[in-house]
N, C-alpha and C. Protein backbone atom coordinates (compact mmCIF):
# COMPACT_ATOMS: atom_id res chain seq x y z
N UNK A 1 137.40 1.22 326.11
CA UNK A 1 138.64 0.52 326.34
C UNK A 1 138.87 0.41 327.84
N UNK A 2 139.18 -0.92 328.03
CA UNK A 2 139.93 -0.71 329.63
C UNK A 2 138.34 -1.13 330.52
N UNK A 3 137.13 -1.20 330.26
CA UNK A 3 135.95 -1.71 330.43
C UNK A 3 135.80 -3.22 330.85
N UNK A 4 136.10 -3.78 329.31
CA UNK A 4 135.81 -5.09 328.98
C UNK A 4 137.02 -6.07 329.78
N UNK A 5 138.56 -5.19 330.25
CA UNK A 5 139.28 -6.02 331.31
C UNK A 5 138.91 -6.53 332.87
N UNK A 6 138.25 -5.54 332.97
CA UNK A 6 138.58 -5.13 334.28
C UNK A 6 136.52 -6.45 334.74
N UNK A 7 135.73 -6.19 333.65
CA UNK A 7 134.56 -7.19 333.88
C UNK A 7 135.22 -8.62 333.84
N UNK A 8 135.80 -8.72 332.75
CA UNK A 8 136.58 -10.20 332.92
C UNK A 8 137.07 -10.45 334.51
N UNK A 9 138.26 -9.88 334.56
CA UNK A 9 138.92 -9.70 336.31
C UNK A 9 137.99 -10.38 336.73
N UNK A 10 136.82 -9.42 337.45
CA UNK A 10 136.25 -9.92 338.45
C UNK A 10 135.61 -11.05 338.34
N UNK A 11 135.12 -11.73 336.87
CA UNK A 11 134.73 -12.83 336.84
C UNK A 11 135.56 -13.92 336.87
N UNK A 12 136.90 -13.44 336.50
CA UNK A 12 137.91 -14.86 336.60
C UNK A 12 138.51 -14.62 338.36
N UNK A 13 138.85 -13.65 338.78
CA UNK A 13 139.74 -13.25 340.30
C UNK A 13 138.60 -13.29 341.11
N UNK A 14 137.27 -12.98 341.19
CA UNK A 14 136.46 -12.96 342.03
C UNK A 14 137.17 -11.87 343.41
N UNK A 15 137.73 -10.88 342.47
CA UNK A 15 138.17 -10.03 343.85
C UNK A 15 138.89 -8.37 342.75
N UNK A 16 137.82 -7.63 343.69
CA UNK A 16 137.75 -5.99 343.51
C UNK A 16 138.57 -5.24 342.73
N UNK A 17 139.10 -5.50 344.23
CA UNK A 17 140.76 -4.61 344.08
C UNK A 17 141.67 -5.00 342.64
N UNK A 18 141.77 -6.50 343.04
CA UNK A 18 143.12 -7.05 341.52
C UNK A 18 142.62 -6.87 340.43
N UNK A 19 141.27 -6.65 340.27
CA UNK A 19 140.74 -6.30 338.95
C UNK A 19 140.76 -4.98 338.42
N UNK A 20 141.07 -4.02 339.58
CA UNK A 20 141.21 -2.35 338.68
C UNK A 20 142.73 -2.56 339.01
N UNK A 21 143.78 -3.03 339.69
CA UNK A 21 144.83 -3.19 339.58
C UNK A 21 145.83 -3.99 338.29
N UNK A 22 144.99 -5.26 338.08
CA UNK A 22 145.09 -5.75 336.67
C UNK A 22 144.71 -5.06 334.95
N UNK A 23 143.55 -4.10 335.79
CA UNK A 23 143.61 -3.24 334.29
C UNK A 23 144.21 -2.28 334.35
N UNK A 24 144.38 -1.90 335.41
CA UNK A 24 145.20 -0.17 335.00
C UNK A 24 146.29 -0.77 334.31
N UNK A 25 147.47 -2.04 334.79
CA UNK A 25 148.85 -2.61 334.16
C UNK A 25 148.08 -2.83 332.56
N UNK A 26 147.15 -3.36 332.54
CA UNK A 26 147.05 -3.67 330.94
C UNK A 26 146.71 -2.69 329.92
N UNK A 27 145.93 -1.34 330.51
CA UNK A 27 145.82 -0.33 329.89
C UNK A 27 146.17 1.37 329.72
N UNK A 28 146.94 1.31 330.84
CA UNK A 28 147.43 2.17 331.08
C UNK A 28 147.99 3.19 330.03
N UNK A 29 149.12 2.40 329.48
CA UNK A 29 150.10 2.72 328.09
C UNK A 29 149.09 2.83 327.29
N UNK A 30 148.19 2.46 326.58
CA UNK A 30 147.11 2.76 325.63
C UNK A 30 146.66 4.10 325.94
N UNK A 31 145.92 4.02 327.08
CA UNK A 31 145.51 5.88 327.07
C UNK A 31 146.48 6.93 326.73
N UNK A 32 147.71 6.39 327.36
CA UNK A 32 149.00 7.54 326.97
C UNK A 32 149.31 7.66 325.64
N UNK A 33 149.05 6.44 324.99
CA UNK A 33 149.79 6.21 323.55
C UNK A 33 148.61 7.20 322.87
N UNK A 34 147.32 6.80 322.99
CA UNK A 34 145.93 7.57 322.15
C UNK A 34 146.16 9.56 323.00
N UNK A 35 146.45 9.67 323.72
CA UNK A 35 146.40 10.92 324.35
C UNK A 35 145.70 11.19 325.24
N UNK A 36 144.80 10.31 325.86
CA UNK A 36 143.82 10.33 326.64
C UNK A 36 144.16 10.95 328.39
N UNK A 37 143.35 11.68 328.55
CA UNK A 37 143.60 12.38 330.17
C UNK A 37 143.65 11.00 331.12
N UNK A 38 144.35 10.73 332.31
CA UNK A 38 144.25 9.88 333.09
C UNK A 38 142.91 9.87 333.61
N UNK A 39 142.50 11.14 333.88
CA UNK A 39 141.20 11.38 334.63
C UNK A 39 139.84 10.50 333.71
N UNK A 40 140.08 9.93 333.00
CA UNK A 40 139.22 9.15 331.69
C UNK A 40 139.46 7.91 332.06
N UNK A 41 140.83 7.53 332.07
CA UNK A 41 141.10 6.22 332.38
C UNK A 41 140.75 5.79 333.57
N UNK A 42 140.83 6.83 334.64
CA UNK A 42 140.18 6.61 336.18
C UNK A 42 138.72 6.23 336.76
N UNK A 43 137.91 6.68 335.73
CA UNK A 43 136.49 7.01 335.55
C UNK A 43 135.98 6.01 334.62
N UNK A 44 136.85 5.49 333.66
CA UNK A 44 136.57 3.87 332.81
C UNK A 44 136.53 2.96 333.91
N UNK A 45 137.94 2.82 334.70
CA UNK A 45 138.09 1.64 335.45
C UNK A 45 136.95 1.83 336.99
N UNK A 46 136.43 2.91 337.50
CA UNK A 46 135.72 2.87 338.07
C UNK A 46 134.11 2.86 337.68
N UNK A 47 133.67 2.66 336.42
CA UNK A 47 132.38 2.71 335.80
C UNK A 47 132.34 1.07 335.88
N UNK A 48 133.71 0.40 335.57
CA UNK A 48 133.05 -0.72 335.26
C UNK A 48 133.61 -2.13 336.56
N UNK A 49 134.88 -1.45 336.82
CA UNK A 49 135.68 -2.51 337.59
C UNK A 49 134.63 -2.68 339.03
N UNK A 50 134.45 -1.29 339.56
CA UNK A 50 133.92 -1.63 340.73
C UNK A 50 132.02 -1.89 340.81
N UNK A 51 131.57 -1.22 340.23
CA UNK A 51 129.80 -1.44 339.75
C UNK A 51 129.99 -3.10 339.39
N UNK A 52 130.64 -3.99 338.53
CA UNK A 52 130.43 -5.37 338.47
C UNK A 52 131.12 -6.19 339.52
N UNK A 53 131.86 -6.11 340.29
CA UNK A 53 132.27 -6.43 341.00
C UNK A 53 130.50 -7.23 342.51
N UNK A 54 129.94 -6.33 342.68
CA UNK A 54 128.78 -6.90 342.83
C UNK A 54 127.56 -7.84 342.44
N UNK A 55 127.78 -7.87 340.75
CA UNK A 55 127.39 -9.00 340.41
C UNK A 55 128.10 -10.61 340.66
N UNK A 56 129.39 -10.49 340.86
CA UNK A 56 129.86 -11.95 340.86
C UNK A 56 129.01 -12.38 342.33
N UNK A 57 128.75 -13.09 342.40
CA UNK A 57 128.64 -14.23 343.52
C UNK A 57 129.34 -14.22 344.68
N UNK A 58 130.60 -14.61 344.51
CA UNK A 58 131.79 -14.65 345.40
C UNK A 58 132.62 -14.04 345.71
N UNK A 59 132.51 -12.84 345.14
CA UNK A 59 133.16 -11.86 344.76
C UNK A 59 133.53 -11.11 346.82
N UNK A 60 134.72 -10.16 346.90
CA UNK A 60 134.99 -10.03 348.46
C UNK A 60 134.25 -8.71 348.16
């Protein structure tokens, strides 16, 4: 969860940052709601937001 946003992001924003900023707002409440440690949610959005972020093209 919180993966598959943050790859979109960078393919539609073509930019880093707004893409782990755009998923933390969209998933945030989910980890809390399931019980999940933040430290999980931190380590989702950095497995995927910033590692693809180098594949886009145009990406900053």
């Amino acid at each position: 969860m919180g993966s598959d946003g943050s790859i979109d992001a960078n393919l539609i924003l073509c930019e880093q940052y707004m893409s782990i900023v755009m998923t933390r707002k969209m998933y945030s409440q989910a980890y809390r709601d399931k019980g999940l440690h933040a430290k999980n949610f931190s380590r989702a959005l950095e497995d995927s937001a910033t590692v693809t972020a180098n594949l886009v093209p145009k990406n900053s």
